[in-house]
Protein backbone atom coordinates (compact mmCIF):
# COMPACT_ATOMS: atom_id res chain seq x y z
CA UNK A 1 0.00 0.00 0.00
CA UNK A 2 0.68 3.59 -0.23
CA UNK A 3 0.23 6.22 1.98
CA UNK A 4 0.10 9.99 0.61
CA UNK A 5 0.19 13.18 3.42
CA UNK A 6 0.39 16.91 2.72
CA UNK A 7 0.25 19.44 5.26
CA UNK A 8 0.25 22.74 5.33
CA UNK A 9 0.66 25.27 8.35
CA UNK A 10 0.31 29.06 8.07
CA UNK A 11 0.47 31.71 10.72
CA UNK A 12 -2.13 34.67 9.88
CA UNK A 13 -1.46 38.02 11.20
CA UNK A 14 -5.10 39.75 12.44
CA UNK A 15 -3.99 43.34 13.28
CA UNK A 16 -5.62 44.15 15.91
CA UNK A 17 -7.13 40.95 16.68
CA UNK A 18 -3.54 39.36 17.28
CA UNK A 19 -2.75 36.24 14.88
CA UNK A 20 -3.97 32.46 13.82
CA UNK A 21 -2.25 29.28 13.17
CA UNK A 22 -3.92 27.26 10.63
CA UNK A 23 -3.23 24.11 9.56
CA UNK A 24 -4.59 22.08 6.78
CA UNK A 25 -4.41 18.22 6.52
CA UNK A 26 -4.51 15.46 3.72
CA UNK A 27 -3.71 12.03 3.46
CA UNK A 28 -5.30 9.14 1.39
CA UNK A 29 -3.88 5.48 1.76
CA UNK A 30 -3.81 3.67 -1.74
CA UNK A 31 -4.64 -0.16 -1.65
CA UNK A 32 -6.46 -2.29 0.89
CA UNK A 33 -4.70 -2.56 4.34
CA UNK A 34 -6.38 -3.66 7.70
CA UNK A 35 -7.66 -1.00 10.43
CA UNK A 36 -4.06 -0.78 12.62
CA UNK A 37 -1.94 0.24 8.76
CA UNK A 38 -5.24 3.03 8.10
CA UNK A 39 -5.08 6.73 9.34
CA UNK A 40 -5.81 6.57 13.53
CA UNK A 41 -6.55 10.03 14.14
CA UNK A 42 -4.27 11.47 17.04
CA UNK A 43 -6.17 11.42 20.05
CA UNK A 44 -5.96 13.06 23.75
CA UNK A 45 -7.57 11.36 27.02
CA UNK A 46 -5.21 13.63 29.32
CA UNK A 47 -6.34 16.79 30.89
CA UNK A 48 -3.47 18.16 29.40
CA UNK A 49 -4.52 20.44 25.96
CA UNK A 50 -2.80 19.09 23.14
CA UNK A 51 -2.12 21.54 20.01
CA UNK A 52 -2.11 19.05 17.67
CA UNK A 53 -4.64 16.68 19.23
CA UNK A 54 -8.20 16.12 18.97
CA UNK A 55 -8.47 16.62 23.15
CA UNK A 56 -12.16 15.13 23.30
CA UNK A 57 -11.48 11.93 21.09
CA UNK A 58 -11.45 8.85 22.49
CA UNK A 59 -8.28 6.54 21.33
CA UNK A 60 -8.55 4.77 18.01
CA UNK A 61 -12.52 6.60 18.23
CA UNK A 62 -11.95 7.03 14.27
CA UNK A 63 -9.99 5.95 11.65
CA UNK A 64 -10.09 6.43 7.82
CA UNK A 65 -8.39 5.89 4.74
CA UNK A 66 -9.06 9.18 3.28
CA UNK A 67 -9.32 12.49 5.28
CA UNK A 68 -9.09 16.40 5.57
CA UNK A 69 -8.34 18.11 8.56
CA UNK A 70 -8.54 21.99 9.25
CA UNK A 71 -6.99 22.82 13.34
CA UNK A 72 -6.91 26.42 13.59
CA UNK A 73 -6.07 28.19 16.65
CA UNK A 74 -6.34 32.25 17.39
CA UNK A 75 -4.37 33.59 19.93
CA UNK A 76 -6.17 37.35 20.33
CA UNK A 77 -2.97 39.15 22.46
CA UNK A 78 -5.62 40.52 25.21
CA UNK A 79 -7.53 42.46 22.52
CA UNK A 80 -10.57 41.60 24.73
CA UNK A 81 -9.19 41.24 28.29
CA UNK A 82 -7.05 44.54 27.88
CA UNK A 83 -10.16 46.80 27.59
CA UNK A 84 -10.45 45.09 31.47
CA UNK A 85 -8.15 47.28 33.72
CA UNK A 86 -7.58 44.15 36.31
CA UNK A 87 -7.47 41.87 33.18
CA UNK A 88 -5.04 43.95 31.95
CA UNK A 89 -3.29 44.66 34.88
CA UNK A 90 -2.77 40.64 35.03
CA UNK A 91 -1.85 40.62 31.42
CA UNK A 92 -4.55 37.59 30.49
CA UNK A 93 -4.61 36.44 27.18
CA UNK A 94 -7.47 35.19 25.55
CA UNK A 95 -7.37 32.00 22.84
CA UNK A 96 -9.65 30.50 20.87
CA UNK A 97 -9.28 27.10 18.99
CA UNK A 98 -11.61 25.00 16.48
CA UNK A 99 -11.01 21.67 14.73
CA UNK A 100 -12.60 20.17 11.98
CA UNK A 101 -11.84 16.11 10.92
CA UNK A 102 -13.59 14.93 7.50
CA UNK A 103 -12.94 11.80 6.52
CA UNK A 104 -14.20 8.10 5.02
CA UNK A 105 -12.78 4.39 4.58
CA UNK A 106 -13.71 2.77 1.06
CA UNK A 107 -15.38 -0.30 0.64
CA UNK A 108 -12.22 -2.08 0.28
CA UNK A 109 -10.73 -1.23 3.78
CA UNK A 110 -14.55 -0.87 5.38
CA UNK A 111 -14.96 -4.36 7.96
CA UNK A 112 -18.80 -4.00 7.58
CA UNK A 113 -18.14 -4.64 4.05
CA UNK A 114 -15.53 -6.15 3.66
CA UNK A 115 -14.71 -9.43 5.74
CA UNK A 116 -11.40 -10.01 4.27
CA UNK A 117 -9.58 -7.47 6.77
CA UNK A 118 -9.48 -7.09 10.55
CA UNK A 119 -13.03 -6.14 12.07
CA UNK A 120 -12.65 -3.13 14.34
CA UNK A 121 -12.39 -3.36 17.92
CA UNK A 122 -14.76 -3.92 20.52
CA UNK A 123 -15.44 -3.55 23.83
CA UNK A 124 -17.79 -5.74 26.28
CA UNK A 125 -20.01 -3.20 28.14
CA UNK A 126 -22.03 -5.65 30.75
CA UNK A 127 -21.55 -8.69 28.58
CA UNK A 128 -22.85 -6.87 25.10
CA UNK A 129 -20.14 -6.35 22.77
CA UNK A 130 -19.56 -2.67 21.87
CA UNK A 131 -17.94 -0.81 18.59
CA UNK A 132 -15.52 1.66 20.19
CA UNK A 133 -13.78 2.19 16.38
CA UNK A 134 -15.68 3.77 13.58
CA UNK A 135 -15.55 5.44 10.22
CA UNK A 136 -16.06 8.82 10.06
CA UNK A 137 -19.54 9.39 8.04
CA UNK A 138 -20.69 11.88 5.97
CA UNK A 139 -20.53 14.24 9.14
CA UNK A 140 -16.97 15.33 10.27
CA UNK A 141 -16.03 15.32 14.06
CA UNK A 142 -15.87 18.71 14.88
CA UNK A 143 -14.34 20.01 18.25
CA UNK A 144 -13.49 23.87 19.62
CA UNK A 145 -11.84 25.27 22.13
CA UNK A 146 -11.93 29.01 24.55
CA UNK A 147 -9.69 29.83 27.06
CA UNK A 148 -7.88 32.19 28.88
CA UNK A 149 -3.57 32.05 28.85
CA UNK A 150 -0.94 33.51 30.56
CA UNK A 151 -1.92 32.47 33.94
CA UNK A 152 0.98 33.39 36.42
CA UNK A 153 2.92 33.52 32.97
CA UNK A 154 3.01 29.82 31.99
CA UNK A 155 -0.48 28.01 32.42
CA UNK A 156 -3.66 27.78 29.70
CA UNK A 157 -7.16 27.00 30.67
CA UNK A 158 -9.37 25.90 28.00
CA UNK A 159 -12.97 24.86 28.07
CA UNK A 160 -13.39 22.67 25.18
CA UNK A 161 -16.63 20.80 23.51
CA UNK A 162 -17.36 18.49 21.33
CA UNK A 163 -19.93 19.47 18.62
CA UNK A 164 -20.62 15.90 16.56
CA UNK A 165 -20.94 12.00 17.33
CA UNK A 166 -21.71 12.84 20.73
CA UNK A 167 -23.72 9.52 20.66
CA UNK A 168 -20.71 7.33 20.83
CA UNK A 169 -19.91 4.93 23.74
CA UNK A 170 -17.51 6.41 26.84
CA UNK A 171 -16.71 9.90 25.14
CA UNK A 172 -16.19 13.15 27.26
């Protein structure tokens, strides 16, 4: 098999408004491979905020052979909190962060339809065996991010939710 990624990362300068980091995301696997060899999108279970993580997905939640991934993140350099005099006074920065996953498995690497490769995962919940890995569908797991920075100069609190699949088994 082959496996095909292009990324691009590009810092935007807002004025005012301070600046973004955007990053855009491709890869497509050619041939059939089983679910461990396809894309497992990088996951975070920590309370720790991950940059390049999706911090709300559970591990090996999704995987796909062919996907597109948009993380942007705005850092606004107390354009808000600085019209605050105690905000300002503290010099609080305010951040902002959204992440959008699109993605799909062909027929070829799909287990539902294909019972030549490995079925994905599953997990017993009270005896009744559970999916806990899934294609993404024709709706792409989208996750965002607000929080305040530059607390006591070197810690970032975030309040993050998670906007799609929220029916899925054991998520956040």
């Amino acid at each position: 098999y082959q496996q095909v990624t292009l990324a691009i990362a590009k810092r935007c300068y807002l004025s005012q408004l301070g600046y973004a980091d955007v990053t855009l995301e491709r890869g497509h696997i050619f041939g059939q491979v089983p679910f461990p060899l396809l894309d497992i999108h990088i996951a975070n279970q920590s309370y720790a905020y991950q940059l390049n993580a999706y911090n709300l997905m559970n591990f090996m939640e999704f995987v796909s052979d062919n996907y597109l991934a948009v993380n942007s993140d705005f850092y606004f350099n107390g354009f808000f909190f600085n019209k605050i005099p105690l905000l300002k006074k503290l010099k609080l920065r305010e951040v902002a962060s959204f992440k959008i996953l699109y993605g799909s498995i062909r027929d070829e690497n799909n287990p539902s339809k294909n019972t030549d490769v490995y079925q994905f995962p599953k997990n017993n919940l009270g005896g009744i065996p559970v999916q806990t890995t899934y294609s993404l569908n024709k709706t792409p797991y989208v996750e965002a991010s607000v929080g305040i920075a530059n607390i006591f100069k070197i810690i970032r609190l975030d309040l993050v939710k998670r906007f799609t699949y929220l029916d899925h088994p054991d998520i956040s």
